[in-house]
C-alpha atoms as a PDB file:
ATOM      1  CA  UNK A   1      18.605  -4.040   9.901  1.00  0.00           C
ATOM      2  CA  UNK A   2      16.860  -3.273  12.931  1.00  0.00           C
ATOM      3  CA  UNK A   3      15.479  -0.185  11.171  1.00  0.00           C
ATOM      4  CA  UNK A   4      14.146  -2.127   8.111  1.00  0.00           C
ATOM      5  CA  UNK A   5      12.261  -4.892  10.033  1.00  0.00           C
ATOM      6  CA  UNK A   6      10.415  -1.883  12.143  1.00  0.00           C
ATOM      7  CA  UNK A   7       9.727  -0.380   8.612  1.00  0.00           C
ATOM      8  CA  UNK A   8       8.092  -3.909   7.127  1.00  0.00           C
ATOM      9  CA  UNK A   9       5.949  -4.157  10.699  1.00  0.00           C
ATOM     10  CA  UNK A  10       4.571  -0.401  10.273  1.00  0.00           C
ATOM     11  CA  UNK A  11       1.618  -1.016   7.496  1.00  0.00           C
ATOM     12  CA  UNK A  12       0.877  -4.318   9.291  1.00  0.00           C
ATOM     13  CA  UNK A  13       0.304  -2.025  12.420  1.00  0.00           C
ATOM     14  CA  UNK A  14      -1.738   0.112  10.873  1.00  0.00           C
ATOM     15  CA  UNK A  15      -4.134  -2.895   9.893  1.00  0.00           C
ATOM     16  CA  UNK A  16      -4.127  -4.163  13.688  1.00  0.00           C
ATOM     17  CA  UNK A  17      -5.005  -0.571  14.972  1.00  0.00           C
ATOM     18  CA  UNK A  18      -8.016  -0.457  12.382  1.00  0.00           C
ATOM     19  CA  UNK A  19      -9.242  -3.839  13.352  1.00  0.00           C
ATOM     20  CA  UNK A  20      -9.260  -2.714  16.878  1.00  0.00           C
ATOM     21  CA  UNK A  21     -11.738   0.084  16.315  1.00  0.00           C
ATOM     22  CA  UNK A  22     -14.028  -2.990  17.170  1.00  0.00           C
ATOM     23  CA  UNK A  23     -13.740  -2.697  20.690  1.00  0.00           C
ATOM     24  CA  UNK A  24     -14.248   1.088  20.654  1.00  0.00           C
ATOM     25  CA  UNK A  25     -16.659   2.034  17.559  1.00  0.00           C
ATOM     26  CA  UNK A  26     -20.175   0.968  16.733  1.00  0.00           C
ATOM     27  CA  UNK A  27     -20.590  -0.978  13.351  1.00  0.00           C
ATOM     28  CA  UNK A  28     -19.884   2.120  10.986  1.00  0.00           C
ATOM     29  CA  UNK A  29     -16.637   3.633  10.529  1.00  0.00           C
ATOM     30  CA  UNK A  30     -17.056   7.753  10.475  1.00  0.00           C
ATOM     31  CA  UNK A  31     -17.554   8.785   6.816  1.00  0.00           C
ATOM     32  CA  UNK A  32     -15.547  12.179   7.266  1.00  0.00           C
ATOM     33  CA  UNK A  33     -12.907  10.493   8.948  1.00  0.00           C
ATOM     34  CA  UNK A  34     -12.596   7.555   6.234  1.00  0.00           C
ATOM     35  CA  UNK A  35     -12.814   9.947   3.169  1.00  0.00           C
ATOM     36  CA  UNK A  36      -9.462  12.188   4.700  1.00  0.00           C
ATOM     37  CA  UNK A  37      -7.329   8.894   5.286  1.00  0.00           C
ATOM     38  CA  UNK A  38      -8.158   7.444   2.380  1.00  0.00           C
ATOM     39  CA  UNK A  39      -7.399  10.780   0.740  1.00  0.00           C
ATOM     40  CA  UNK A  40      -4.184  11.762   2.577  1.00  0.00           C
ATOM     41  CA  UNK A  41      -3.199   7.581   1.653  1.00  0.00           C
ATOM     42  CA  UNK A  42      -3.708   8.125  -1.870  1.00  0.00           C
ATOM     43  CA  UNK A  43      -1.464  11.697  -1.836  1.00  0.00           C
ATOM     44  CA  UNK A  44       1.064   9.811  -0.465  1.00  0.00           C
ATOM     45  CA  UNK A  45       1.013   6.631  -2.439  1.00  0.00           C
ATOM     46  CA  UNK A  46       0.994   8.747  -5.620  1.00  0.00           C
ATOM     47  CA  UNK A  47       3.812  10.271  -4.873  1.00  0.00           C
ATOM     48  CA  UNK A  48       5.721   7.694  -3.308  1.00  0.00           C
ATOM     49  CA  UNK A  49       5.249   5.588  -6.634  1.00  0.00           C
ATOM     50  CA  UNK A  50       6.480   8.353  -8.663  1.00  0.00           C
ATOM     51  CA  UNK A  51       9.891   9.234  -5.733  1.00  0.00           C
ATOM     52  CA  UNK A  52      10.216   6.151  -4.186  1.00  0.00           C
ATOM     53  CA  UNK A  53       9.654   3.847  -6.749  1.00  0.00           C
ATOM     54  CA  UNK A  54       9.795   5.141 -10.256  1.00  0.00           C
ATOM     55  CA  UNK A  55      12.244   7.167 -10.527  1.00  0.00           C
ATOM     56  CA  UNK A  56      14.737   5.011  -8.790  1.00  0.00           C
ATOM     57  CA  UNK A  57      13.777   2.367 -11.035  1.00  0.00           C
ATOM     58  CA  UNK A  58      14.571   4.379 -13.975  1.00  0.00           C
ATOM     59  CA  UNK A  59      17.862   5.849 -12.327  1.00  0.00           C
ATOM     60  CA  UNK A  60      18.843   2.451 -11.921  1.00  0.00           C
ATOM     61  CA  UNK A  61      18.039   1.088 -15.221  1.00  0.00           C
ATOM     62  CA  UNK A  62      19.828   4.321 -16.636  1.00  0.00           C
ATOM     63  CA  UNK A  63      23.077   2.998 -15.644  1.00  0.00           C
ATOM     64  CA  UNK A  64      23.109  -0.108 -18.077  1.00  0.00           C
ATOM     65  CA  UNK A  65      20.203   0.914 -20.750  1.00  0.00           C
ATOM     66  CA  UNK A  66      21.222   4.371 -21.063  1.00  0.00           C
ATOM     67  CA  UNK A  67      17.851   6.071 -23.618  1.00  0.00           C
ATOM     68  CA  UNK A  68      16.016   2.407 -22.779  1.00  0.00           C
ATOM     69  CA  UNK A  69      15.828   2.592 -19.249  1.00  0.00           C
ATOM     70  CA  UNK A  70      12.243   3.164 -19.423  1.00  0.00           C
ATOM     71  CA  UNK A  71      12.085  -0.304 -20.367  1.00  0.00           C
ATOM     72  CA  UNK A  72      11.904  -2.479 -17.300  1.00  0.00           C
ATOM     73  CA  UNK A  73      10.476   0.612 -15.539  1.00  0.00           C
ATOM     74  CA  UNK A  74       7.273   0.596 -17.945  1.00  0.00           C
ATOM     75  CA  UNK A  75       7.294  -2.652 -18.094  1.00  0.00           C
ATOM     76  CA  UNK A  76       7.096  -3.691 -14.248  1.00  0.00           C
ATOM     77  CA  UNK A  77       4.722  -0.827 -13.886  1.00  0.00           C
ATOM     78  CA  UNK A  78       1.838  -2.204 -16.526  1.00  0.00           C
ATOM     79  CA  UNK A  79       2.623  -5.799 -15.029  1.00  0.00           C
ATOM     80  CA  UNK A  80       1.760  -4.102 -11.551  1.00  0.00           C
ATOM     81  CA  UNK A  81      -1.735  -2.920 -12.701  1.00  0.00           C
ATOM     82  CA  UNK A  82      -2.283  -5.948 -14.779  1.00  0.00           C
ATOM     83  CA  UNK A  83      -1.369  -8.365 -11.855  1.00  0.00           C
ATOM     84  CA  UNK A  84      -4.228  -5.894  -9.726  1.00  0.00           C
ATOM     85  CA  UNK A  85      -6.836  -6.296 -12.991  1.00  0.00           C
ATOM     86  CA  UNK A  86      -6.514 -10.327 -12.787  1.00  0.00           C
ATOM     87  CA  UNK A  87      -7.110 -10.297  -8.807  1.00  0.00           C
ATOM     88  CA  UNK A  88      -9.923  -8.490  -9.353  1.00  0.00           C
ATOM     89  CA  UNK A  89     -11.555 -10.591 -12.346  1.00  0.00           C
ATOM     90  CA  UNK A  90     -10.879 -13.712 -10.534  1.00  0.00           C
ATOM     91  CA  UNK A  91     -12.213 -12.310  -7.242  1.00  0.00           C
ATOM     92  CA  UNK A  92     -15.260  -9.831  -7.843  1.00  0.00           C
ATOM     93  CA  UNK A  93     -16.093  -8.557  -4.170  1.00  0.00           C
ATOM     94  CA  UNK A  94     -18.365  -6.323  -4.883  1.00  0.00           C
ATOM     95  CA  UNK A  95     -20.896  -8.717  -6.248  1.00  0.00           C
ATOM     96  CA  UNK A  96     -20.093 -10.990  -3.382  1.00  0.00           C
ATOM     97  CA  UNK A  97     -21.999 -10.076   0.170  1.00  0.00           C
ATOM     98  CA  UNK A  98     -19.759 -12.644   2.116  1.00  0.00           C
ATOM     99  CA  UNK A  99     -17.651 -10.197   4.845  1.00  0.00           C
ATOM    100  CA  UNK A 100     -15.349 -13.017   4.424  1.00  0.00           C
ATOM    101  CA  UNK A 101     -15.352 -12.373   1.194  1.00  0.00           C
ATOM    102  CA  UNK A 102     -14.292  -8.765   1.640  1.00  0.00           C
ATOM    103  CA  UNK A 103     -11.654 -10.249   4.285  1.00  0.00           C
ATOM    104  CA  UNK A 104      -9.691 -12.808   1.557  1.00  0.00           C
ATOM    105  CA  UNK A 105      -9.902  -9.462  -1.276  1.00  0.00           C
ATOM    106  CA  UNK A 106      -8.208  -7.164   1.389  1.00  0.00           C
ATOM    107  CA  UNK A 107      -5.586  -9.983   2.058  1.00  0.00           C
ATOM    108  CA  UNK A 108      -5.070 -10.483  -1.256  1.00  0.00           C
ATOM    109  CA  UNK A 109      -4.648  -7.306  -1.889  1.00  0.00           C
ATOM    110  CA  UNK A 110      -2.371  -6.476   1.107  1.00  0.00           C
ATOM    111  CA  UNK A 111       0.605  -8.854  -0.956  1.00  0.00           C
ATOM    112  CA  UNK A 112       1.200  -6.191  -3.390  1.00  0.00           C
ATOM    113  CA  UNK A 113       1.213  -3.551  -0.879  1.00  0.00           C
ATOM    114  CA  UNK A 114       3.757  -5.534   1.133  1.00  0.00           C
ATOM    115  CA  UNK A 115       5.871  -6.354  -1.802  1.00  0.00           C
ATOM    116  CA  UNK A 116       5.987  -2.323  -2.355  1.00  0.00           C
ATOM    117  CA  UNK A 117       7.418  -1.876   0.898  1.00  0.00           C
ATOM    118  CA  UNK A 118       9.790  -4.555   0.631  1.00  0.00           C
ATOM    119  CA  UNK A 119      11.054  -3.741  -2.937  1.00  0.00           C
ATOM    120  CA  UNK A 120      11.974   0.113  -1.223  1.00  0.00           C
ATOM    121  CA  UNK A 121      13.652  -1.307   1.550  1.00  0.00           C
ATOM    122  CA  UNK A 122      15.543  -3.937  -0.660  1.00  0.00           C
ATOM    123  CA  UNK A 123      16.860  -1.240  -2.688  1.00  0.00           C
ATOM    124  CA  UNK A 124      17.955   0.358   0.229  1.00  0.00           C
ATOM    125  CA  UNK A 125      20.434  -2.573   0.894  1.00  0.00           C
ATOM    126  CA  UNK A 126      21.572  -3.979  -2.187  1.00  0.00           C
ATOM    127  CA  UNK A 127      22.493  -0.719  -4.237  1.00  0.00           C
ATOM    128  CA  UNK A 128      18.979   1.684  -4.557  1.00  0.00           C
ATOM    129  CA  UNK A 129      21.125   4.889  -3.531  1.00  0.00           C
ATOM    130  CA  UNK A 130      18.540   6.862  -4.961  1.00  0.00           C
ATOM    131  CA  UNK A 131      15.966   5.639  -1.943  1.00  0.00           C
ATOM    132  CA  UNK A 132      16.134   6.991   1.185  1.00  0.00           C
ATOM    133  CA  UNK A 133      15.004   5.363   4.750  1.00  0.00           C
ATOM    134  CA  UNK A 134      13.280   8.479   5.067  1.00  0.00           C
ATOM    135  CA  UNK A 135      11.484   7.567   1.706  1.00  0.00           C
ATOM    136  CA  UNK A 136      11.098   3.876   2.420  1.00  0.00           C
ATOM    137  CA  UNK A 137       9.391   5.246   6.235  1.00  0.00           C
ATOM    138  CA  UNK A 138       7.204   7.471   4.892  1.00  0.00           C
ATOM    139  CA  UNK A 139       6.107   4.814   2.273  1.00  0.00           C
ATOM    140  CA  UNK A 140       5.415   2.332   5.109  1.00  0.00           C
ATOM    141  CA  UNK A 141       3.486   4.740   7.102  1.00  0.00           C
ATOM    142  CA  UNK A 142       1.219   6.176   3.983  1.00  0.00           C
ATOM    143  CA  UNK A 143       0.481   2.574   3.283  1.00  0.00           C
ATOM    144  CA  UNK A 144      -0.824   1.654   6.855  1.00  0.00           C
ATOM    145  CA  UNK A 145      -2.330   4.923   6.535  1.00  0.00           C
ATOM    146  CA  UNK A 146      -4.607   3.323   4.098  1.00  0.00           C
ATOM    147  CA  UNK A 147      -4.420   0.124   5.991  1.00  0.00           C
ATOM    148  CA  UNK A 148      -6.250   1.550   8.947  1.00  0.00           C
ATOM    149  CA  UNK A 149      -9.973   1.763   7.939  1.00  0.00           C
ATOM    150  CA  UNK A 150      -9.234  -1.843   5.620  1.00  0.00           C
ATOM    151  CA  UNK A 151      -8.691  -2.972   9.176  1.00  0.00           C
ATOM    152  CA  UNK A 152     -11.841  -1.161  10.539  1.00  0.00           C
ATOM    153  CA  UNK A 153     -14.169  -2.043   7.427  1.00  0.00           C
ATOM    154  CA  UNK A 154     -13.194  -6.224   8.215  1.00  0.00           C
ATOM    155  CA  UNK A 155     -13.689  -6.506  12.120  1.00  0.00           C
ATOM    156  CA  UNK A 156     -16.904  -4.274  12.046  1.00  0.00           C
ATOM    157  CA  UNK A 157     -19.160  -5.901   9.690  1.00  0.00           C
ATOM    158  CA  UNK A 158     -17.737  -9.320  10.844  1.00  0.00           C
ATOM    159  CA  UNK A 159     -19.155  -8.477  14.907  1.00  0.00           C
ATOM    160  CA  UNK A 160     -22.081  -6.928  13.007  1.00  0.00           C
ATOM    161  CA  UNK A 161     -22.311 -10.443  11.717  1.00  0.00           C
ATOM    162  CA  UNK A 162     -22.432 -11.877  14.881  1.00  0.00           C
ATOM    163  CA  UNK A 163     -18.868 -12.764  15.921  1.00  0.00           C
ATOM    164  CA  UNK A 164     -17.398 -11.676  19.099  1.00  0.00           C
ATOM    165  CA  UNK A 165     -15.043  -8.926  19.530  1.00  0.00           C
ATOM    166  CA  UNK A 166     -11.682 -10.582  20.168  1.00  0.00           C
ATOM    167  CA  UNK A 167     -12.367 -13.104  17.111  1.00  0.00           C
ATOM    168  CA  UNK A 168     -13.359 -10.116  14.793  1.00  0.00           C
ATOM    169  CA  UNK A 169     -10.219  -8.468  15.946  1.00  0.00           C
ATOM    170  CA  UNK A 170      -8.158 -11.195  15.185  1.00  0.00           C
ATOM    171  CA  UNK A 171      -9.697 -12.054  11.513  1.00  0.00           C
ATOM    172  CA  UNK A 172      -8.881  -8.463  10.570  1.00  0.00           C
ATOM    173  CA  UNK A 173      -5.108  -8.910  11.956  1.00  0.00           C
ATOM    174  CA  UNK A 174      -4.617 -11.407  10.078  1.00  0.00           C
ATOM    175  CA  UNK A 175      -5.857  -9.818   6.711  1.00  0.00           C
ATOM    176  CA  UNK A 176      -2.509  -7.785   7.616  1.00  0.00           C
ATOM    177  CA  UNK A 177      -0.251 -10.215   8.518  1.00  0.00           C
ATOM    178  CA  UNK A 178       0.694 -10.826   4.892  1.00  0.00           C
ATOM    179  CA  UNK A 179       2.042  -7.579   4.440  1.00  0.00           C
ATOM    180  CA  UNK A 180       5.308  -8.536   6.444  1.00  0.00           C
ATOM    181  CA  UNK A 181       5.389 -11.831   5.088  1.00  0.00           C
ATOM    182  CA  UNK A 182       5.395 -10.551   1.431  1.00  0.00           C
ATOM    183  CA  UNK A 183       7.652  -7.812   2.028  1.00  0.00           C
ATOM    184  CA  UNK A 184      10.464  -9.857   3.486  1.00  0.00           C
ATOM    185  CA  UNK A 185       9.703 -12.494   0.608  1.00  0.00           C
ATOM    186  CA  UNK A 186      10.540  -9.285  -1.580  1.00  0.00           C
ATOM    187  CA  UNK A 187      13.973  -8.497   0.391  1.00  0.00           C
ATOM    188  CA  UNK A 188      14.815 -11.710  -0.163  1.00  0.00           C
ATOM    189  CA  UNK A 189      14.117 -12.542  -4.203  1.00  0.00           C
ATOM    190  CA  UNK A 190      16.105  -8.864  -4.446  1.00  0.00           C
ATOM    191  CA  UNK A 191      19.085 -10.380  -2.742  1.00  0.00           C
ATOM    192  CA  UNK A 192      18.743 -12.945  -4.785  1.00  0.00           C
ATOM    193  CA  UNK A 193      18.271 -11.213  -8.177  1.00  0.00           C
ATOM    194  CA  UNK A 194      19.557  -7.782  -7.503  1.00  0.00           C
ATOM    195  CA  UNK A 195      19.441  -6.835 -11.968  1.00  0.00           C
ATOM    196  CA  UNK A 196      15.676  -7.347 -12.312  1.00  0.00           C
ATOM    197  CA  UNK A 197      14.878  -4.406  -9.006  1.00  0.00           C
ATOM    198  CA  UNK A 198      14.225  -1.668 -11.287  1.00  0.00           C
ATOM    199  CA  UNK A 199      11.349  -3.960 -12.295  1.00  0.00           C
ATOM    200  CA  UNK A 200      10.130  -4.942  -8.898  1.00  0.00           C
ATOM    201  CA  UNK A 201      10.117  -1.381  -7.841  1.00  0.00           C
ATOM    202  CA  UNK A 202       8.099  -0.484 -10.989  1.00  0.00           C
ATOM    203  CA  UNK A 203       6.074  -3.566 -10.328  1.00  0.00           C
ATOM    204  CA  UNK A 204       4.878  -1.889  -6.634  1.00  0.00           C
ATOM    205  CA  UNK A 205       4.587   1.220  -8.462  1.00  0.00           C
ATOM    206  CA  UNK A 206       1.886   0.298 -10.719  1.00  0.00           C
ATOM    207  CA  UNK A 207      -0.136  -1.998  -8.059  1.00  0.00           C
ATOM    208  CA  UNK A 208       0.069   0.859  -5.559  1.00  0.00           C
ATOM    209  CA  UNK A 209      -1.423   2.967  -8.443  1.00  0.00           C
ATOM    210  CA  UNK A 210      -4.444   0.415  -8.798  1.00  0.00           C
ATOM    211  CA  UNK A 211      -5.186   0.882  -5.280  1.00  0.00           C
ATOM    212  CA  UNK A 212      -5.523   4.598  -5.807  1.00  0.00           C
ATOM    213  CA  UNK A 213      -7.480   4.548  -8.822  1.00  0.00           C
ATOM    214  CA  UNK A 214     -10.020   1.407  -8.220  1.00  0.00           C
ATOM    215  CA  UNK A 215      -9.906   2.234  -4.458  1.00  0.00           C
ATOM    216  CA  UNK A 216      -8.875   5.111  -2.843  1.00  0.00           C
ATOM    217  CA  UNK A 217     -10.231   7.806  -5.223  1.00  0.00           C
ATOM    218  CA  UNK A 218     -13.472   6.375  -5.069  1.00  0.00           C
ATOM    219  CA  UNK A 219     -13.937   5.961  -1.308  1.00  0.00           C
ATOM    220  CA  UNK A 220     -12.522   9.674  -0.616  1.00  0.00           C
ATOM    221  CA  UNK A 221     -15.204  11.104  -2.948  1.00  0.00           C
ATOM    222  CA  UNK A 222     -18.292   9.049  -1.951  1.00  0.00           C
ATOM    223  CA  UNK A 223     -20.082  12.342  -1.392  1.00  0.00           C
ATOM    224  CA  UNK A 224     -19.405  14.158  -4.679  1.00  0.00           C
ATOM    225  CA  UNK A 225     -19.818  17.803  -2.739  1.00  0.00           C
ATOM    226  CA  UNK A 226     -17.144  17.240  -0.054  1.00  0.00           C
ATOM    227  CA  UNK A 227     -13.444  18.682  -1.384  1.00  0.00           C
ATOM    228  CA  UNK A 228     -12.314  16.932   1.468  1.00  0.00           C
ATOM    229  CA  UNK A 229     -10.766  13.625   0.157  1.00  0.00           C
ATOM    230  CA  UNK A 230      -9.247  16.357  -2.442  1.00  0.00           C
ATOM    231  CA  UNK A 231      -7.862  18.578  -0.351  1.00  0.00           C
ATOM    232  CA  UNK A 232      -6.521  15.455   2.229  1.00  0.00           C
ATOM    233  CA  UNK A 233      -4.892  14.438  -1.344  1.00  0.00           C
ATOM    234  CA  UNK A 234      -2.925  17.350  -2.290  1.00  0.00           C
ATOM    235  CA  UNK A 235      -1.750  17.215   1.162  1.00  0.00           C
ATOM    236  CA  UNK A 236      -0.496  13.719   1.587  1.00  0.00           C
ATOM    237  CA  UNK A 237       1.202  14.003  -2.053  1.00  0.00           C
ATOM    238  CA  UNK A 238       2.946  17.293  -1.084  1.00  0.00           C
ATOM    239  CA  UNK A 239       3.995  15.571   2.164  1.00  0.00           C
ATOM    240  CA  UNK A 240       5.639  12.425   1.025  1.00  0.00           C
ATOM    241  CA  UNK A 241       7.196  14.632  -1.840  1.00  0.00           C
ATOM    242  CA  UNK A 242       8.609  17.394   0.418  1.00  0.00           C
ATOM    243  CA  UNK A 243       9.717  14.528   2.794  1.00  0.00           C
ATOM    244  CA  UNK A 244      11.561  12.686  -0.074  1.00  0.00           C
ATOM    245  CA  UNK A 245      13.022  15.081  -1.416  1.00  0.00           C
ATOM    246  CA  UNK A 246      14.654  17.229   1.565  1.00  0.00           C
ATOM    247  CA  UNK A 247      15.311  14.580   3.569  1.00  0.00           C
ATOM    248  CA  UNK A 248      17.098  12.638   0.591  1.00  0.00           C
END
């Protein structure tokens, strides 16, 4: 148990380490720097949607659908993206120049991203013997991976605004702070309703992929000449999937 609650606090503590690059950076997070985490983040997201996620979903379906256990697997995985799509219609950042704005979007969009972490660890305890901790750690980690610069890109602009340091510190915290919440909110509906966690983990599955796609991709290739978001990719996907698999 102990191990689990340090797992649900590890993307939340990537968010409170990017927010403190207030105290330490001017207003403008390092563009090489950004493009390889958000690259290595999306490697490792991939993959840990497809071994962490997916196919435990399906192996766990498998058992009582047999040939249909794609089923609840698809299924949670379209209502993942779809849940992303509707966030995003209702809340259109990028037309919006509000930093607080940009601050309620990242919060938002830290629930899924908790829920992912909490649907891993869930299966953990109540029957997922095809996830690992090691799986369910390196999960956390690739997703506070990510978390860091969201952390960064909320306190900066907010000082740049005009707020002092210790407040924009503490706005950006707090954009994380839901991450724990929702994950432990996940835990506990999965305790609850252990039949429908092939669908949850699906459900993470496909809103971790939306992050990659809307998100990630694009901020690791703003400069179309630099193979480094690529190649910061291909390594964070063959990490978490070496990591998975040879330490499951």
């Amino acid at each position: 148990m102990i191990e689990i609650s340090k797992g649900i606090l590890i993307p939340f503590l990537g968010t409170s380490l990017g927010s403190a690059c207030v105290f330490l950076m001017k207003n403008q997070f390092n563009l090489k720097l950004k493009r390889f985490l958000m690259g290595f983040a999306a490697g490792i997201m991939t993959a840990a949607s497809i071994w962490s996620l997916l196919i435990p979903a399906l192996e766990q379906s498998s058992e009582s659908l047999g040939k249909l256990a794609f089923l609840p697997a698809a299924g949670g995985f379209l209502v993942g993206i779809g849940f992303l799509l509707l966030l995003d219609r209702f809340l259109p950042v990028e037309k919006s120049g509000s930093n607080r704005m940009m601050m309620l979007a990242v919060t938002l969009h830290n629930i899924p991203e908790g829920m992912a972490v909490g649907a891993v660890y869930a299966g953990l305890l109540y029957g997922g013997s095809e996830i690992t901790p090691a799986a369910a750690l390196v999960l956390a980690l690739g997703i506070a991976i990510q978390n860091f610069p969201e952390g960064a890109i909320i306190s900066m602009p907010l000082k740049a605004d005009g707020m002092n340091r210790n407040h924009s510190f503490w706005m950006g915290v707090l954009s994380g702070a839901v991450e724990p919440l929702a994950a432990v909110l996940t835990i506990f509906a999965a305790w609850l309703i252990v039949p429908v966690l092939p669908c949850m983990l699906s459900f993470a599955a496909g809103a971790m992929i939306y992050v990659v796609v809307k998100e990630l991709i694009p901020e690791m290739s703003v400069e179309s000449r630099s193979n480094l978001g690529v190649i910061a990719f291909a390594f964070g996907f063959a990490v978490m999937m070496i990591l998975d698999v040879a330490l499951g």
